[in-house]
N, C-alpha and C. Protein backbone atom coordinates (compact mmCIF):
# COMPACT_ATOMS: atom_id res chain seq x y z
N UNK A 1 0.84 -1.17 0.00
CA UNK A 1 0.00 0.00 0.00
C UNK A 1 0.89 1.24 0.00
N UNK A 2 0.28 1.96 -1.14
CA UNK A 2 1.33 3.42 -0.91
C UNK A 2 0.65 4.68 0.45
N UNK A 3 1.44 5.39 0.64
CA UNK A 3 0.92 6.62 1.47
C UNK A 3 0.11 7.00 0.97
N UNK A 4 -0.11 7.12 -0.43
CA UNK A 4 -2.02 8.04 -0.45
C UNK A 4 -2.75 7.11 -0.06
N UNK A 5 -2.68 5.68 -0.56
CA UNK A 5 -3.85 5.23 -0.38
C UNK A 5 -4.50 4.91 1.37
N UNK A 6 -3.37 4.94 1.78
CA UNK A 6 -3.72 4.80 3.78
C UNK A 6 -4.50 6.20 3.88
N UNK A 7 -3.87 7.41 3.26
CA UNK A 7 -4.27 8.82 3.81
C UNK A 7 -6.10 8.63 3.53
N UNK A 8 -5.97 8.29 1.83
CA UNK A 8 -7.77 7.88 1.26
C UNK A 8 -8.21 7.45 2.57
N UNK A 9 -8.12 5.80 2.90
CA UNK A 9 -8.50 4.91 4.04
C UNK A 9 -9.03 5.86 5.29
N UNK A 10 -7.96 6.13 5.41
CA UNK A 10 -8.18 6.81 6.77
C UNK A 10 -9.08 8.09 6.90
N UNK A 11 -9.27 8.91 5.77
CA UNK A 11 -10.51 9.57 5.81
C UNK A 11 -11.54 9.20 6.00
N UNK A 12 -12.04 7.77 5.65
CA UNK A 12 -13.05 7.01 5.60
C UNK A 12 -13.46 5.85 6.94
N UNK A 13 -12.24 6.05 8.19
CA UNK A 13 -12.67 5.63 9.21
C UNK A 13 -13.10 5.65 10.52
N UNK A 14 -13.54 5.16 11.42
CA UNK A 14 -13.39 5.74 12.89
C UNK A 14 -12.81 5.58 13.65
N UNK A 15 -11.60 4.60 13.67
CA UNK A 15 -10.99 3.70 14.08
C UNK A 15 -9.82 3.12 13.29
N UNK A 16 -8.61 3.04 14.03
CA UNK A 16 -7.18 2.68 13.31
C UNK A 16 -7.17 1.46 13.88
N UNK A 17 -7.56 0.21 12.87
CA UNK A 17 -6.73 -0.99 13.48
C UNK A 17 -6.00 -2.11 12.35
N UNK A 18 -5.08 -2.53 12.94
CA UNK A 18 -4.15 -3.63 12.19
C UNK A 18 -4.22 -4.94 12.91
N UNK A 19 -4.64 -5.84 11.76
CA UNK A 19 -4.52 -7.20 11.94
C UNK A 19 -3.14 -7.78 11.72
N UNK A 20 -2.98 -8.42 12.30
CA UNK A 20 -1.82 -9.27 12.30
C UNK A 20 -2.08 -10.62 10.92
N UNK A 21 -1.11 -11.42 10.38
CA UNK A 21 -0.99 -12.24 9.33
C UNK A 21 -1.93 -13.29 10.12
N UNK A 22 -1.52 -13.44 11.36
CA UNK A 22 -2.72 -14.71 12.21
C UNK A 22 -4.03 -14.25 12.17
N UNK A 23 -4.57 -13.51 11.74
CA UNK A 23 -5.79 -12.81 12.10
C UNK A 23 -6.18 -12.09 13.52
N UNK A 24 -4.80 -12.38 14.38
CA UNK A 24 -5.47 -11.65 15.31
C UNK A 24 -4.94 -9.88 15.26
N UNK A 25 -5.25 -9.18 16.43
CA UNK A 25 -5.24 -7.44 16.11
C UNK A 25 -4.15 -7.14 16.81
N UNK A 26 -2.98 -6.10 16.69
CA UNK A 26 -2.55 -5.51 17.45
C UNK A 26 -3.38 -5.10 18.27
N UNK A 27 -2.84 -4.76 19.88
CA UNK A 27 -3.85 -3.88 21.02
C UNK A 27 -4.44 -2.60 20.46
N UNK A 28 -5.41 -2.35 20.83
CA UNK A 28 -6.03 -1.55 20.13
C UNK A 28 -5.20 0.10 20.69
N UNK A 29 -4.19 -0.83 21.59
CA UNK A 29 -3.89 0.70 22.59
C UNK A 29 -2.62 0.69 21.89
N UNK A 30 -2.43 0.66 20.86
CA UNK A 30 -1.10 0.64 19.72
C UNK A 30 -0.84 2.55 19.68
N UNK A 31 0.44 2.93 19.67
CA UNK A 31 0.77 3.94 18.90
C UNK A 31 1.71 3.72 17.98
N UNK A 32 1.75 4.86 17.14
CA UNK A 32 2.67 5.35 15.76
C UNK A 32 3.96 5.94 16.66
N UNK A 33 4.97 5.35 16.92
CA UNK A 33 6.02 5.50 17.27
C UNK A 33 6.64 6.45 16.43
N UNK A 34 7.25 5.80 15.32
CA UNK A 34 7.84 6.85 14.40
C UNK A 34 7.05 6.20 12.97
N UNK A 35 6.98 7.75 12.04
CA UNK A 35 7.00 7.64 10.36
C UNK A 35 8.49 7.84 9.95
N UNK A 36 8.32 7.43 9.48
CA UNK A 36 10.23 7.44 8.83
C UNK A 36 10.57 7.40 7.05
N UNK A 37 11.54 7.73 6.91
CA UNK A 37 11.97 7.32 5.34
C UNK A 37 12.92 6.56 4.98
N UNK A 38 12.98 5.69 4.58
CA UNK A 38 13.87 4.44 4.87
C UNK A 38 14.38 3.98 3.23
N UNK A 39 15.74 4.51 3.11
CA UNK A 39 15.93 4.02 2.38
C UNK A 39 17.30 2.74 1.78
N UNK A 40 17.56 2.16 1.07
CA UNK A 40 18.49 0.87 1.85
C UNK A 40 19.27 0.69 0.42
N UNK A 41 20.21 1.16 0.08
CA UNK A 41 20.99 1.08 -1.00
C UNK A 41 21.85 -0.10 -0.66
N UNK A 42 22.18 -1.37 -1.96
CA UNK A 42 22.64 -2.32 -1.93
C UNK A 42 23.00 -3.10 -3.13
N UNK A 43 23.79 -3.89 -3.04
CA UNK A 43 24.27 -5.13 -4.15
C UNK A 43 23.48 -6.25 -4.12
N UNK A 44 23.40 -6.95 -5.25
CA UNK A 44 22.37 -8.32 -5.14
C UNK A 44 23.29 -8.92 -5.53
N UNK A 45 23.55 -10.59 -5.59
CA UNK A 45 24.38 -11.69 -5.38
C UNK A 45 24.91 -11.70 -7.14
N UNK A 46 24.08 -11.08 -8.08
CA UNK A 46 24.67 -10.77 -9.21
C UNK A 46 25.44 -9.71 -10.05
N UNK A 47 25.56 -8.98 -8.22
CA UNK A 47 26.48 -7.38 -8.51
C UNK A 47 25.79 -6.39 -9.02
N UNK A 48 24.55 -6.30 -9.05
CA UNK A 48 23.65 -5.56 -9.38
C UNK A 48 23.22 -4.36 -8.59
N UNK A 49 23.93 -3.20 -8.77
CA UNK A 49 23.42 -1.80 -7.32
C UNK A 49 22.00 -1.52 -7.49
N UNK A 50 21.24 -1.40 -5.87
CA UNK A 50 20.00 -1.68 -6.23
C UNK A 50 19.79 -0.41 -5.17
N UNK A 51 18.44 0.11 -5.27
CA UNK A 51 17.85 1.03 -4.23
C UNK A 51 16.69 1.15 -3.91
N UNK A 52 16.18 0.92 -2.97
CA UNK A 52 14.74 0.70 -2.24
C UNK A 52 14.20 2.15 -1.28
N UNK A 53 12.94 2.08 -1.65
CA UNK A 53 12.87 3.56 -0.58
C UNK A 53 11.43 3.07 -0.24
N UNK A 54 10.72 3.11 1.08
CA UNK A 54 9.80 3.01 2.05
C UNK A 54 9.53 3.80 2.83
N UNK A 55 8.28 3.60 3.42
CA UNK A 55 7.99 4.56 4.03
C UNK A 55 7.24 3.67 5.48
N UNK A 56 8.01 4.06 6.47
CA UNK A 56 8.46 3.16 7.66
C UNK A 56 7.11 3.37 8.50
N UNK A 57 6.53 2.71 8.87
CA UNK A 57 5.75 3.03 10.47
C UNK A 57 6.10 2.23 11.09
N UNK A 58 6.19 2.52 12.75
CA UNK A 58 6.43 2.14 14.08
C UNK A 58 5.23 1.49 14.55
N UNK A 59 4.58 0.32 14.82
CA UNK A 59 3.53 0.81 16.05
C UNK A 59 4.32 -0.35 17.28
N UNK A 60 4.03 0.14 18.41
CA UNK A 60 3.92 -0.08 19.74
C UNK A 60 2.78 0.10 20.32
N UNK A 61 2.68 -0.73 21.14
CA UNK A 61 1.81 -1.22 22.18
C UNK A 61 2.66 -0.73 23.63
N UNK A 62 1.92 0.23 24.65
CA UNK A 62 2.37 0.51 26.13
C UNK A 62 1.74 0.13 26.73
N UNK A 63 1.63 0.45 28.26
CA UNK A 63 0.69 0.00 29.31
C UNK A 63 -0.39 0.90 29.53
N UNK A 64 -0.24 2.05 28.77
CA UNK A 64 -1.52 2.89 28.77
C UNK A 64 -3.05 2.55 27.91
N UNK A 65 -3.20 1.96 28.61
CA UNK A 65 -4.41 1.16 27.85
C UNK A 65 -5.97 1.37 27.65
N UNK A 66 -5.82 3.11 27.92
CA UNK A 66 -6.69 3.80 27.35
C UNK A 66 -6.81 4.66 25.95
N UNK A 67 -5.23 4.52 26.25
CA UNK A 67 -4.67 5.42 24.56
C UNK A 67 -5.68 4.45 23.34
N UNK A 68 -5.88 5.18 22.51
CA UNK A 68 -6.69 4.87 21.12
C UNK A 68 -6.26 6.05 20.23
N UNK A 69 -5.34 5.89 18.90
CA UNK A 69 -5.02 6.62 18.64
C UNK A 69 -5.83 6.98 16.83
N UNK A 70 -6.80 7.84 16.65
CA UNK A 70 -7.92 7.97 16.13
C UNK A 70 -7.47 8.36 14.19
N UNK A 71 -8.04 7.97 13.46
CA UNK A 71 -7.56 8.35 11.83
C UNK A 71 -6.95 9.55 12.19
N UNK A 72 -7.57 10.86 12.49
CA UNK A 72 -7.21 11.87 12.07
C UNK A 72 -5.59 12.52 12.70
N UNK A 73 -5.64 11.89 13.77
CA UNK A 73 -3.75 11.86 14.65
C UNK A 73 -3.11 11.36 13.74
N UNK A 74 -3.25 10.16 13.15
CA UNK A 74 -2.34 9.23 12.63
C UNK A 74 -2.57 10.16 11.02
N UNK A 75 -3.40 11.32 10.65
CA UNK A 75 -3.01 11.62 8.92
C UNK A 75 -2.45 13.06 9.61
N UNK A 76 -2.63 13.51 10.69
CA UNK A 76 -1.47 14.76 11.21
C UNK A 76 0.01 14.20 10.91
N UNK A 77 -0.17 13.15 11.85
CA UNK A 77 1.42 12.35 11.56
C UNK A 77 2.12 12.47 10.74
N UNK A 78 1.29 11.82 9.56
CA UNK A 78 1.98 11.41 8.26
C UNK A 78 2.13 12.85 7.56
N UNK A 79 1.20 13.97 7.64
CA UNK A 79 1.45 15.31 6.86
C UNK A 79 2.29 15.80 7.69
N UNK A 80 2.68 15.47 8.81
CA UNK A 80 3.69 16.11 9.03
C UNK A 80 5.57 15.69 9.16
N UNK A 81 5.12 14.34 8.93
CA UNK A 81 6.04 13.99 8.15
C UNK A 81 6.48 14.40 7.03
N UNK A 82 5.31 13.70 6.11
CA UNK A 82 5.77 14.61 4.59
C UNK A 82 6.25 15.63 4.32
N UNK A 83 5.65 16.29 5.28
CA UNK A 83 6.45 18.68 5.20
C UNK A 83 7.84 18.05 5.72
N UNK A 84 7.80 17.63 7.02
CA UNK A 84 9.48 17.66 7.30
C UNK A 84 10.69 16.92 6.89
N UNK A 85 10.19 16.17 6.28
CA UNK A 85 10.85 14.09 5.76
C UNK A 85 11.01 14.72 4.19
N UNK A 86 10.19 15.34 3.86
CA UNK A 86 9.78 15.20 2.27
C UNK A 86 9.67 14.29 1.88
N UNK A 87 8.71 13.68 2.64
CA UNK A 87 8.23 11.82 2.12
C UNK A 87 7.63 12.24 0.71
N UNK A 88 7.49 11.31 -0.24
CA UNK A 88 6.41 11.24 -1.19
C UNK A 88 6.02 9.52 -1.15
N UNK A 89 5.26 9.53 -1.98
CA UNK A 89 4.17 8.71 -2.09
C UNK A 89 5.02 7.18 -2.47
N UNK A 90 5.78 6.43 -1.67
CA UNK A 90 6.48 5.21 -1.47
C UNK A 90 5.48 4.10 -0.68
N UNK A 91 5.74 3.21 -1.24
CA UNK A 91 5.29 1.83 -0.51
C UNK A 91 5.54 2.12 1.30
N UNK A 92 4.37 1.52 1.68
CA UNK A 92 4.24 1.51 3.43
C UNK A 92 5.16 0.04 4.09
N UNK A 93 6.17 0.23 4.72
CA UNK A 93 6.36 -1.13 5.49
C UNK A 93 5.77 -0.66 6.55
N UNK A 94 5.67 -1.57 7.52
CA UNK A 94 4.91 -1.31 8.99
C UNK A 94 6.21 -2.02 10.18
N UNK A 95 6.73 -1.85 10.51
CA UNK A 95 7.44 -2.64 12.32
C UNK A 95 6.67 -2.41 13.05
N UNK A 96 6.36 -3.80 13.30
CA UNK A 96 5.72 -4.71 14.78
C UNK A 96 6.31 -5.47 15.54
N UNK A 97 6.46 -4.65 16.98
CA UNK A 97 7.33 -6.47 17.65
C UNK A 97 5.90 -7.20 18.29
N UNK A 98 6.46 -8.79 17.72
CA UNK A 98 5.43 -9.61 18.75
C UNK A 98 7.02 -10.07 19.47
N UNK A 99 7.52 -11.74 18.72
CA UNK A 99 8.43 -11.79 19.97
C UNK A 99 9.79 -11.30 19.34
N UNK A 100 9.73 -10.67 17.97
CA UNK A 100 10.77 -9.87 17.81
C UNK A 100 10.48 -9.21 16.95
N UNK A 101 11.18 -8.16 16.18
CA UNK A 101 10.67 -6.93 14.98
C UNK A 101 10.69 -7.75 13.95
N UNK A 102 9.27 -7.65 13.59
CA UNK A 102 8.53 -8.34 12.30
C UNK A 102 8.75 -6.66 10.69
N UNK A 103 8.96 -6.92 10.27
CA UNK A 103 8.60 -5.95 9.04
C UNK A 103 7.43 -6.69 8.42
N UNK A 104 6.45 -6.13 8.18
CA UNK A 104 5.34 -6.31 6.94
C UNK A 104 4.90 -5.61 6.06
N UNK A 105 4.35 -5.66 5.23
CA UNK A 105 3.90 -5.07 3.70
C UNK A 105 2.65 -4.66 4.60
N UNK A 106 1.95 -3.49 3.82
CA UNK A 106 0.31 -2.81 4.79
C UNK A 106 -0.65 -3.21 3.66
N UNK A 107 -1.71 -3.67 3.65
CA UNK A 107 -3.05 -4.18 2.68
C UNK A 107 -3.95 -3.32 4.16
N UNK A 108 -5.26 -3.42 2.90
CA UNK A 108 -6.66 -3.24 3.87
C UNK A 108 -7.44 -4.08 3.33
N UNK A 109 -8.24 -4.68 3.93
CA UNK A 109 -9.45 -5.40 3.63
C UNK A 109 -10.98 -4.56 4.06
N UNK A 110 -11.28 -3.49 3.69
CA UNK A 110 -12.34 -2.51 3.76
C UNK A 110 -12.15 -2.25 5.08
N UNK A 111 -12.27 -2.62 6.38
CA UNK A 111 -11.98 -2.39 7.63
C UNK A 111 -11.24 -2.18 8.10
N UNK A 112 -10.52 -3.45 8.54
CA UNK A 112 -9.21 -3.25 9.15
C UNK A 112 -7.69 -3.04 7.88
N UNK A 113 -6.80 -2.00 8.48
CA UNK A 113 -5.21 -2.45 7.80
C UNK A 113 -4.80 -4.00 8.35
N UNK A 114 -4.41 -4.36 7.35
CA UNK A 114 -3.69 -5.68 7.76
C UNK A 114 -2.09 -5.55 7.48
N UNK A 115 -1.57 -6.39 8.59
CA UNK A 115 -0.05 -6.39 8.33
C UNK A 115 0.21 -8.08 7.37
N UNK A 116 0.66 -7.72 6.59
CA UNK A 116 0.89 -8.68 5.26
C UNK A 116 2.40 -9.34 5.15
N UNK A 117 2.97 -10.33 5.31
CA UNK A 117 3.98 -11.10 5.63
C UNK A 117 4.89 -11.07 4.48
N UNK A 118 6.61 -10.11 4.56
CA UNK A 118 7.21 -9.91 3.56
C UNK A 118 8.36 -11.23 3.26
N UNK A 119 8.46 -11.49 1.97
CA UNK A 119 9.09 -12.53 1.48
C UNK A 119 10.60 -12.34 1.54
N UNK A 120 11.57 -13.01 1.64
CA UNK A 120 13.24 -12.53 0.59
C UNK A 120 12.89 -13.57 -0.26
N UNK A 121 13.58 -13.03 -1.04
CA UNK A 121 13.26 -13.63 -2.72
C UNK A 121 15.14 -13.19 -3.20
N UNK A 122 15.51 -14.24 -3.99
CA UNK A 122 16.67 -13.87 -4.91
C UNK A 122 16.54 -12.78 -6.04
N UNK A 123 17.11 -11.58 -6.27
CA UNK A 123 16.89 -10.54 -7.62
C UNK A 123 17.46 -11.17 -8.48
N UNK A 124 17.91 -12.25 -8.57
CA UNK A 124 19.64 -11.87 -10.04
C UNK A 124 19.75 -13.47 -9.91
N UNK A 125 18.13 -14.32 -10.14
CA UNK A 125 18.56 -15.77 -10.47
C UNK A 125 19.04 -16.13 -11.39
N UNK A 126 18.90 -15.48 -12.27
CA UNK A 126 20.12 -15.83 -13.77
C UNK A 126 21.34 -15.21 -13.11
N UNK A 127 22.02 -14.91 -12.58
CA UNK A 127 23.18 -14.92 -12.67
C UNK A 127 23.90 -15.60 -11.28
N UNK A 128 23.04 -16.22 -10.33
CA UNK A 128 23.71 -17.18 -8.90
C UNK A 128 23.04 -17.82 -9.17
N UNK A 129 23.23 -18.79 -10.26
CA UNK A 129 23.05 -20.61 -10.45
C UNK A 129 21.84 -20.82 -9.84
N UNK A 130 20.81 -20.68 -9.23
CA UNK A 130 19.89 -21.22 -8.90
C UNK A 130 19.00 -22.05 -10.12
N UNK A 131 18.73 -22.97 -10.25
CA UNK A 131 18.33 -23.66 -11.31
C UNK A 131 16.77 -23.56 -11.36
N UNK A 132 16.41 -24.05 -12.53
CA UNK A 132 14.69 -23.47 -12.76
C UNK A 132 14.52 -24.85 -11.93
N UNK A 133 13.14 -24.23 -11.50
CA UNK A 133 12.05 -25.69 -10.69
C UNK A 133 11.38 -26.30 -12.23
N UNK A 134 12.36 -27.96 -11.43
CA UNK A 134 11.56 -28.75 -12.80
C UNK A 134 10.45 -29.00 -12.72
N UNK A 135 9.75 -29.38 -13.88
CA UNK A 135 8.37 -29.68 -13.77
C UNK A 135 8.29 -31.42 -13.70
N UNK A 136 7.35 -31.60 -12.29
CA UNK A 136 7.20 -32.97 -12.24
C UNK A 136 5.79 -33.40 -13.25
N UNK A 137 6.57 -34.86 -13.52
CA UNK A 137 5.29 -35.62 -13.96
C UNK A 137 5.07 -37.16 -13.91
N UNK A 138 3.89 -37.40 -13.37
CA UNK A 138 4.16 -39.06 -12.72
C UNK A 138 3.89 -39.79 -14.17
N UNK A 139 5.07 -40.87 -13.86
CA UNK A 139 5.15 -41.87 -15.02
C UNK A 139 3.69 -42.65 -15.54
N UNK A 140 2.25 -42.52 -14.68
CA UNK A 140 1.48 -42.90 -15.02
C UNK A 140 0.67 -42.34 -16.22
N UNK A 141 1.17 -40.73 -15.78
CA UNK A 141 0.44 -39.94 -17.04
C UNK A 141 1.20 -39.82 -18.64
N UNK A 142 2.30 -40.78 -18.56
CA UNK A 142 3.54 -40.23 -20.13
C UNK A 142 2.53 -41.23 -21.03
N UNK A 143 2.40 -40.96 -21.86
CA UNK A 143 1.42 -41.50 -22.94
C UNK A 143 2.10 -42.83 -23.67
N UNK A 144 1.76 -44.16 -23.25
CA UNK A 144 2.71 -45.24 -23.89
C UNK A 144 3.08 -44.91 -25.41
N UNK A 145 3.93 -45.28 -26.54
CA UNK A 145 4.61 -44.86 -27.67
C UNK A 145 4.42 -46.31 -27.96
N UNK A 146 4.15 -46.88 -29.98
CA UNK A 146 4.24 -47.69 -29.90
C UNK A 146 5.34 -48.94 -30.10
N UNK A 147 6.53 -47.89 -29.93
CA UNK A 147 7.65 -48.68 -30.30
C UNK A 147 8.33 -49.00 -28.65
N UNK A 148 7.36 -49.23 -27.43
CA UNK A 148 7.77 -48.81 -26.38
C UNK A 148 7.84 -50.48 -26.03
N UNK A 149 8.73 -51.21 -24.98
CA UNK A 149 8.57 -52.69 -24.49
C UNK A 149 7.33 -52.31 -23.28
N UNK A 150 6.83 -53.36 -23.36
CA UNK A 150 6.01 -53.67 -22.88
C UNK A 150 5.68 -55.04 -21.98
N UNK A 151 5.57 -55.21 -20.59
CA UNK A 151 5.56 -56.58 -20.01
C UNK A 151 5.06 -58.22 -21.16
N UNK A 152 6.09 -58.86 -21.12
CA UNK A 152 6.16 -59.82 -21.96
C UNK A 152 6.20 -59.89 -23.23
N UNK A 153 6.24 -58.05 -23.64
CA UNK A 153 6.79 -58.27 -25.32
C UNK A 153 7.59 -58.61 -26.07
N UNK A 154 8.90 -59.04 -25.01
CA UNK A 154 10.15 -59.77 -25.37
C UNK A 154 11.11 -58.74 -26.19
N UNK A 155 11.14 -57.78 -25.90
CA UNK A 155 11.61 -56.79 -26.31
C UNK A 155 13.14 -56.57 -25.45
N UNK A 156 12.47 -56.69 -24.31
CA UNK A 156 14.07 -56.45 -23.22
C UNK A 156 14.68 -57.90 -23.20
């Protein structure tokens, strides 16, 4: 999900909440720690210089467990990020600790934001040997040929 489309969302709710990949919710007594701009310049295993840019949220959970922190706090946040960050409109990661800092991708499903489970994946499989996935096929389905031996054709 990019930053406009959370800002859209969030005009349209009464309530900020994120599901977790298990279906269950962060505490509802979650804050926005930090918005951030995150960006991560790097090599891929095929020497390839690569550059990624995101747009970071924090949430935490405290013991104040009246806090509820409402759409319109959380689009102050982010505009005021943007004026000071000069964020623009980049993909959302989210950090969550359950029993350690999770990064996830942000989706909504009309209600709730959901935190969405990020992959590593190889960039540069043509060039670090990783070989294509063969395609299986069980010997029951290969179509007999008729020049093929056959039990008691005396062939072998």
């Amino acid at each position: 999900m990019k930053l406009s489309e959370i800002k859209k969302q969030l005009n349209t709710l009464e309530n900020v909440t994120f599901q977790l990949p298990d279906g269950t919710y962060v505490p509802e007594h979650f804050h926005v720690t930090e918005v951030g701009l995150v960006t991560k310049n790097f090599i891929d295993c095929g020497g390839k210089v690569r550059k990624e840019t995101v747009v970071n949220f924090q949430l935490w959970d405290a013991n104040d467990f009246e806090h509820r922190l409402k759409p319109k706090k959380l689009l102050d946040i982010i505009e005021l990020s943007e004026k000071v960050l000069g964020i623009e409109d980049f993909e959302i990661e989210v950090e969550y600790q359950a029993g350690t800092i999770g990064k996830y991708d942000l989706g909504f499903n009309g209600k709730d934001f959901t935190l969405l489970n990020k992959l590593t994946a190889c960039l540069a499989e043509d060039q670090c040997g990783i070989p294509q996935e063969k395609q299986k096929t069980k010997l029951s389905e290969i179509p007999v040929q008729g020049n093929s031996c056959t039990p008691g054709g005396g062939c072998c």
